[in-house]
PDB file of N, CA and C in Angstrom:
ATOM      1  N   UNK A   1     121.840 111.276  58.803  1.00  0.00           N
ATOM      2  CA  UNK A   1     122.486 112.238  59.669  1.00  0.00           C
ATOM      3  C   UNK A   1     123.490 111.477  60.540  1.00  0.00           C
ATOM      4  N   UNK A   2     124.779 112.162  60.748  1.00  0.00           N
ATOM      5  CA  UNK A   2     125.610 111.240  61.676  1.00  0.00           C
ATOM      6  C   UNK A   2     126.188 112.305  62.774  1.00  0.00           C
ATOM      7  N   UNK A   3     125.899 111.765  64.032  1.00  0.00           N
ATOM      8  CA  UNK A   3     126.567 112.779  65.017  1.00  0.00           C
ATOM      9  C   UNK A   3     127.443 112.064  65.989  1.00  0.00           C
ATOM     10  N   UNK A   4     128.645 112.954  65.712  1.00  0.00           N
ATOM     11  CA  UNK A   4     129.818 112.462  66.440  1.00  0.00           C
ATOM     12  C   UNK A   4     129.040 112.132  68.275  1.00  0.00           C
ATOM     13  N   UNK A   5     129.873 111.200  68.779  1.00  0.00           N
ATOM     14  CA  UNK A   5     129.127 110.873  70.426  1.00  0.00           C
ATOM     15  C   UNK A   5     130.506 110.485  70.974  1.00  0.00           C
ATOM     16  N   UNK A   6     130.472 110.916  72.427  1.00  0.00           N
ATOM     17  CA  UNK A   6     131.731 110.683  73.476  1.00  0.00           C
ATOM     18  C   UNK A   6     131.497 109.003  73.394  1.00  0.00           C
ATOM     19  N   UNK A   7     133.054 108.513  73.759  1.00  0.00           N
ATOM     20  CA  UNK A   7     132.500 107.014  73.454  1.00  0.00           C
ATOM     21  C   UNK A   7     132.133 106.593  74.605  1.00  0.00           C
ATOM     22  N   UNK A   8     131.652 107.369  75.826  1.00  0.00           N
ATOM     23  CA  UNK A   8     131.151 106.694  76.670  1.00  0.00           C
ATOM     24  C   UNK A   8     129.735 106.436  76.425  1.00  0.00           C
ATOM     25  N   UNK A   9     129.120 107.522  75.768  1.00  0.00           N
ATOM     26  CA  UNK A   9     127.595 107.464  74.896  1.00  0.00           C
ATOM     27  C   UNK A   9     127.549 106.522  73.922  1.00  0.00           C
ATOM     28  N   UNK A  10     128.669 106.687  73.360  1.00  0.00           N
ATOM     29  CA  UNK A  10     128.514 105.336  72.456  1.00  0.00           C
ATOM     30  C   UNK A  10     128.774 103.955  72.724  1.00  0.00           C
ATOM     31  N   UNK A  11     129.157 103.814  73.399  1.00  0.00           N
ATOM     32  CA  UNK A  11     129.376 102.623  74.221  1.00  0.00           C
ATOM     33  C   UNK A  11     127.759 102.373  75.081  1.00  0.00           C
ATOM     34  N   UNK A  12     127.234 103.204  75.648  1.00  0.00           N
ATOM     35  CA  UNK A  12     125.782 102.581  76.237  1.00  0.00           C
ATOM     36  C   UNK A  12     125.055 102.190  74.962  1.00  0.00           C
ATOM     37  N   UNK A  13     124.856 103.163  73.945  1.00  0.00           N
ATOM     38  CA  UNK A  13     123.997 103.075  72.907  1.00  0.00           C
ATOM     39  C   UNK A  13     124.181 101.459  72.501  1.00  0.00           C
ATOM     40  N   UNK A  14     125.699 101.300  72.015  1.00  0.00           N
ATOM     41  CA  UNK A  14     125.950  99.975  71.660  1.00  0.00           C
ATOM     42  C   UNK A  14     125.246  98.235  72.258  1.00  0.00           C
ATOM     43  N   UNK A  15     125.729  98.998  73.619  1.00  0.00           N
ATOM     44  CA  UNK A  15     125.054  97.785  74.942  1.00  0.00           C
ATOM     45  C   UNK A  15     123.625  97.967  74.716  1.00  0.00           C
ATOM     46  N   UNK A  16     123.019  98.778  75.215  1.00  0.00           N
ATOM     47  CA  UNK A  16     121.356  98.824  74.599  1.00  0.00           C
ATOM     48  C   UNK A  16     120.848  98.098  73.739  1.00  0.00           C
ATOM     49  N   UNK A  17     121.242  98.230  72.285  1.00  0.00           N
ATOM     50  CA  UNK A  17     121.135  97.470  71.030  1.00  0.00           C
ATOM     51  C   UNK A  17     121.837  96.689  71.355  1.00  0.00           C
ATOM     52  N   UNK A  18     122.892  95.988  71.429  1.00  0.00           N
ATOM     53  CA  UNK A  18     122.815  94.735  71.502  1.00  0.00           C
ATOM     54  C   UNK A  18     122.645  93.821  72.593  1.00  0.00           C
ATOM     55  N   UNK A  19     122.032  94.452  73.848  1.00  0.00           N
ATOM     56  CA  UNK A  19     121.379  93.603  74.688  1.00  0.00           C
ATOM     57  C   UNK A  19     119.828  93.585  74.565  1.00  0.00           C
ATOM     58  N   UNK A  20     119.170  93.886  73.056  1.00  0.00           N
ATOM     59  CA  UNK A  20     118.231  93.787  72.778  1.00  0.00           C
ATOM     60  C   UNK A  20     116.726  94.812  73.235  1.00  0.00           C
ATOM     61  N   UNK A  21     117.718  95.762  74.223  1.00  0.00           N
ATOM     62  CA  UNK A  21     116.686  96.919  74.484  1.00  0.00           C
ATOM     63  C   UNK A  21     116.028  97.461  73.690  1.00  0.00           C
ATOM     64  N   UNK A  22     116.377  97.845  72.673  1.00  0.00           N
ATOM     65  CA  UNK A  22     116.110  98.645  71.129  1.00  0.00           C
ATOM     66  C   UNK A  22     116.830  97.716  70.267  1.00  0.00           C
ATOM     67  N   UNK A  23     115.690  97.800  69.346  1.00  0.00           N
ATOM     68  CA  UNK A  23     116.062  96.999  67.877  1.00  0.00           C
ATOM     69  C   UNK A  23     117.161  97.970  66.730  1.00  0.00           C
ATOM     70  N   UNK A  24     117.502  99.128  67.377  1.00  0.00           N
ATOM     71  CA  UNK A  24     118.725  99.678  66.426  1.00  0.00           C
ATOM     72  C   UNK A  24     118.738 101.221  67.149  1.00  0.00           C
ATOM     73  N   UNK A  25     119.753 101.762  66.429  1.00  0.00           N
ATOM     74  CA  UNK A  25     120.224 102.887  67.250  1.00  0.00           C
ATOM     75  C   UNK A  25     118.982 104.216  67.226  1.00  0.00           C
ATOM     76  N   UNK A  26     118.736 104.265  65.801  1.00  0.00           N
ATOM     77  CA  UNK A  26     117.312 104.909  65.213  1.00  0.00           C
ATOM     78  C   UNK A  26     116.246 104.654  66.617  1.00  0.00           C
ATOM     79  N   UNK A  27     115.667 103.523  66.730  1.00  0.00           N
ATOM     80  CA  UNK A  27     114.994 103.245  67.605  1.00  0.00           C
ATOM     81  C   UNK A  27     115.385 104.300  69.127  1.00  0.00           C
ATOM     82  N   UNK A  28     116.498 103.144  69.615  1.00  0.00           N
ATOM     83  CA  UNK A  28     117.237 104.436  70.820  1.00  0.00           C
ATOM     84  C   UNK A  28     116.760 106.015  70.822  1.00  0.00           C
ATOM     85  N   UNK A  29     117.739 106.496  69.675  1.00  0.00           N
ATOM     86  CA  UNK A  29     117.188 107.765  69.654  1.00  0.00           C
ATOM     87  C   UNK A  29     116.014 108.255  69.484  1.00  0.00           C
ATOM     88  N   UNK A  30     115.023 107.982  69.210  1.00  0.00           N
ATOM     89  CA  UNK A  30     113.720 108.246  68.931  1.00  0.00           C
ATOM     90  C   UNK A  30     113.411 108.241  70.067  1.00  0.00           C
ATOM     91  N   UNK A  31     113.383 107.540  71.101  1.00  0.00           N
ATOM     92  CA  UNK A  31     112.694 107.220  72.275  1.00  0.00           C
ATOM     93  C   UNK A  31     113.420 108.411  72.868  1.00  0.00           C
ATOM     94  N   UNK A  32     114.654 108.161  73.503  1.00  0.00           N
ATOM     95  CA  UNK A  32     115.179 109.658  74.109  1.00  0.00           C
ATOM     96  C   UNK A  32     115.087 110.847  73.360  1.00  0.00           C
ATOM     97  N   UNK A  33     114.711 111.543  71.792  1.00  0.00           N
ATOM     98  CA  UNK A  33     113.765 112.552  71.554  1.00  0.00           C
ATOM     99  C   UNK A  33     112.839 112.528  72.465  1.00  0.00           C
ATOM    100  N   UNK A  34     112.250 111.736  72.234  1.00  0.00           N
ATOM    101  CA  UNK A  34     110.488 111.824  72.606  1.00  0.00           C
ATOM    102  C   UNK A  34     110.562 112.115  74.408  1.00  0.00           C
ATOM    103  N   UNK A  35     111.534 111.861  75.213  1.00  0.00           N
ATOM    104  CA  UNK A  35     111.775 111.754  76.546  1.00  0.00           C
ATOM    105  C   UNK A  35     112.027 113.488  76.481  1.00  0.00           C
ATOM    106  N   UNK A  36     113.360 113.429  76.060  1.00  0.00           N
ATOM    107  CA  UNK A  36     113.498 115.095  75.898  1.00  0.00           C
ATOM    108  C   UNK A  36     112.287 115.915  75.983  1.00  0.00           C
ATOM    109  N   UNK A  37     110.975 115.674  74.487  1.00  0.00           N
ATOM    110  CA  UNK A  37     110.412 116.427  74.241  1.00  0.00           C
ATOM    111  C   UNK A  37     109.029 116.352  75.563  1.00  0.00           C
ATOM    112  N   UNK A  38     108.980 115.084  76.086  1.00  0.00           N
ATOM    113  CA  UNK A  38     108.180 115.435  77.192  1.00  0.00           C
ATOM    114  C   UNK A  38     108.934 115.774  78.570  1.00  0.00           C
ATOM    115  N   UNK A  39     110.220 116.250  79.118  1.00  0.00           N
ATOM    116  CA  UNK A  39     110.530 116.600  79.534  1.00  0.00           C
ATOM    117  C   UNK A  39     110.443 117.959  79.394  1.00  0.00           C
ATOM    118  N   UNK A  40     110.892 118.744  78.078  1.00  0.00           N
ATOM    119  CA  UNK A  40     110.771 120.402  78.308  1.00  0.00           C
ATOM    120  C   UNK A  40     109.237 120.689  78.080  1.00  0.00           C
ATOM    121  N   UNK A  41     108.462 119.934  77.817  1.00  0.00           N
ATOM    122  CA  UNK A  41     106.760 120.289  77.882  1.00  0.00           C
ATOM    123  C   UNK A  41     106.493 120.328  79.746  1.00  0.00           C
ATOM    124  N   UNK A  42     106.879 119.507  79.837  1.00  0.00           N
ATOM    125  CA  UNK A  42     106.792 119.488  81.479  1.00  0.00           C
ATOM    126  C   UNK A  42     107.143 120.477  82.059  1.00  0.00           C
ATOM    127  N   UNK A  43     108.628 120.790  81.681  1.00  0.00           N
ATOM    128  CA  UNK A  43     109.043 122.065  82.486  1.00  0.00           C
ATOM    129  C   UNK A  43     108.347 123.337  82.066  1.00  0.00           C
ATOM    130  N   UNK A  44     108.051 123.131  80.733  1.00  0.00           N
ATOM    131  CA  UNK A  44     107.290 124.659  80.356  1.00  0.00           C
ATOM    132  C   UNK A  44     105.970 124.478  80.997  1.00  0.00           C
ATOM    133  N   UNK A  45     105.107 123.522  80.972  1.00  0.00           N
ATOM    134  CA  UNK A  45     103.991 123.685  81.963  1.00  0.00           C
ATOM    135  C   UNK A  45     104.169 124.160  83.599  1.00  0.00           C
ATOM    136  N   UNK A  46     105.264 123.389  84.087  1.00  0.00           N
ATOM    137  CA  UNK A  46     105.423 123.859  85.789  1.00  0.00           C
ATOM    138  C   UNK A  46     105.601 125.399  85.941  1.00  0.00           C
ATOM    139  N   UNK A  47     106.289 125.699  84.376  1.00  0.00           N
ATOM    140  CA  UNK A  47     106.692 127.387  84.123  1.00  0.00           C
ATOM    141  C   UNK A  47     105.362 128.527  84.588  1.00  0.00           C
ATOM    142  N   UNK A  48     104.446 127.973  83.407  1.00  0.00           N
ATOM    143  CA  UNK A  48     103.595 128.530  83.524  1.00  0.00           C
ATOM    144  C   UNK A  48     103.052 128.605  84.621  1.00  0.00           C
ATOM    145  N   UNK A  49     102.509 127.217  85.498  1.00  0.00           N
ATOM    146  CA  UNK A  49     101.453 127.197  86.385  1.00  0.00           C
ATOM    147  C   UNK A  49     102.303 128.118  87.555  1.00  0.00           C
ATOM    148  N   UNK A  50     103.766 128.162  87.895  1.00  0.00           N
ATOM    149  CA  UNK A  50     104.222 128.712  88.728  1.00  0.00           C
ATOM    150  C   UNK A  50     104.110 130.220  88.497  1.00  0.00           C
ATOM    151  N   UNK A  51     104.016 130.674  86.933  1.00  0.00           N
ATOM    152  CA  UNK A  51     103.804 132.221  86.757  1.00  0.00           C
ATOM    153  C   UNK A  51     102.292 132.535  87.259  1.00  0.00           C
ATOM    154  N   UNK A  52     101.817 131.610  87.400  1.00  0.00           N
ATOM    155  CA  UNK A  52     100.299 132.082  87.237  1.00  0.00           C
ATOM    156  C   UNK A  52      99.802 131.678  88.826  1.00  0.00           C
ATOM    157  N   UNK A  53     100.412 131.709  89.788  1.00  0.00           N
ATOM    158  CA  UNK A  53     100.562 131.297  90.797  1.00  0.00           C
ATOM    159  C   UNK A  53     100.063 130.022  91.514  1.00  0.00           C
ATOM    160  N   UNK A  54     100.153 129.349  90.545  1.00  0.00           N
ATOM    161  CA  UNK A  54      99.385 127.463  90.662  1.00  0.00           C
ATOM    162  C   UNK A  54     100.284 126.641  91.550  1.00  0.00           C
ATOM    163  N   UNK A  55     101.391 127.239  91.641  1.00  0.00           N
ATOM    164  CA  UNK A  55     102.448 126.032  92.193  1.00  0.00           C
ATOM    165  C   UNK A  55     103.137 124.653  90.947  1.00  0.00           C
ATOM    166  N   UNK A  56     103.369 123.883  91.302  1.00  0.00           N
ATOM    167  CA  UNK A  56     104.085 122.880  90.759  1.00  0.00           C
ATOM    168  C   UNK A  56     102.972 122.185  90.355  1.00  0.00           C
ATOM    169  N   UNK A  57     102.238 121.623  88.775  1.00  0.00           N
ATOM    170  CA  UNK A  57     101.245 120.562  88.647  1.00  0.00           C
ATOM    171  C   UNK A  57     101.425 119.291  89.332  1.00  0.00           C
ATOM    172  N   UNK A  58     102.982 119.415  88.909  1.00  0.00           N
ATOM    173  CA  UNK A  58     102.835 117.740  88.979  1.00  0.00           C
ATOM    174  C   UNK A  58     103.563 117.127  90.744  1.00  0.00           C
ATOM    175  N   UNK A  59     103.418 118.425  91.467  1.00  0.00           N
ATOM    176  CA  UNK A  59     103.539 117.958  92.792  1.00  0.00           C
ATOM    177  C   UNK A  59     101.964 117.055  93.001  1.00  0.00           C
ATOM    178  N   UNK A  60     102.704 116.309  94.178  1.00  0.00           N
ATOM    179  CA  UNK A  60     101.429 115.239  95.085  1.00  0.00           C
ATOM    180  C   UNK A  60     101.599 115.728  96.219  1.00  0.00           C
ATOM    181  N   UNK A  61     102.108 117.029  96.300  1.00  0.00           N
ATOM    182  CA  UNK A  61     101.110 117.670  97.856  1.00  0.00           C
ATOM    183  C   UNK A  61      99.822 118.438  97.878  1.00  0.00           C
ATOM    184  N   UNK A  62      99.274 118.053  98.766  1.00  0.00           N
ATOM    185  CA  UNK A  62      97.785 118.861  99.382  1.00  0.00           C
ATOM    186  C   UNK A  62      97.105 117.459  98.440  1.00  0.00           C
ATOM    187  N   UNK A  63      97.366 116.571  98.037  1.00  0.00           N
ATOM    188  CA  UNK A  63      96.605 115.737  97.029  1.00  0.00           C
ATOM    189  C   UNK A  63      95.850 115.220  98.015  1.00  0.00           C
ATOM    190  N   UNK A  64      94.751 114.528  98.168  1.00  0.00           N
ATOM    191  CA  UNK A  64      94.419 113.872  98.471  1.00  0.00           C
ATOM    192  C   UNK A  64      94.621 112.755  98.931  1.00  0.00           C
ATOM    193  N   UNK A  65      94.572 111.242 100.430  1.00  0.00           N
ATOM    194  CA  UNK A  65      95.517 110.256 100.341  1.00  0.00           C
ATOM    195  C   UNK A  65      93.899 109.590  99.390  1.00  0.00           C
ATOM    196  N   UNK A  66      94.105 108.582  99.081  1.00  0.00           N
ATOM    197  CA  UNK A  66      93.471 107.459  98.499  1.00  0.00           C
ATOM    198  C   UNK A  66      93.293 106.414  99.574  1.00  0.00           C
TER     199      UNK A  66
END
């Protein structure tokens, strides 16, 4: 699959891989999927708990201090 990218995207991607962050671009992208996909899980959970009148999960207020 090849998808055209602004070359300012392509230009980080590049620096990444070759400053050894990721071993290839495949790599890169995989990881930011996987960021994406726990990002909109997140938001669809805060969705819910806010429909259901829970508030925000992943707030740390009323938490407890330690």
């Amino acid at each position: 699959m090849e998808v055209p990218l602004d070359p300012e995207i392509e230009e980080i991607v590049r620096r990444k891989v070759a400053g050894g962050e990721y071993p290839s671009v495949s790599a890169l992208v995989e990881e930011a999927l996987m960021l994406l996909v726990e990002r909109d899980w997140q938001r669809s959970r805060r969705e819910l708990f806010e429909r259901l009148g829970g508030g925000d999960p992943f707030s740390t207020h009323g938490a407890e201090a330690e």
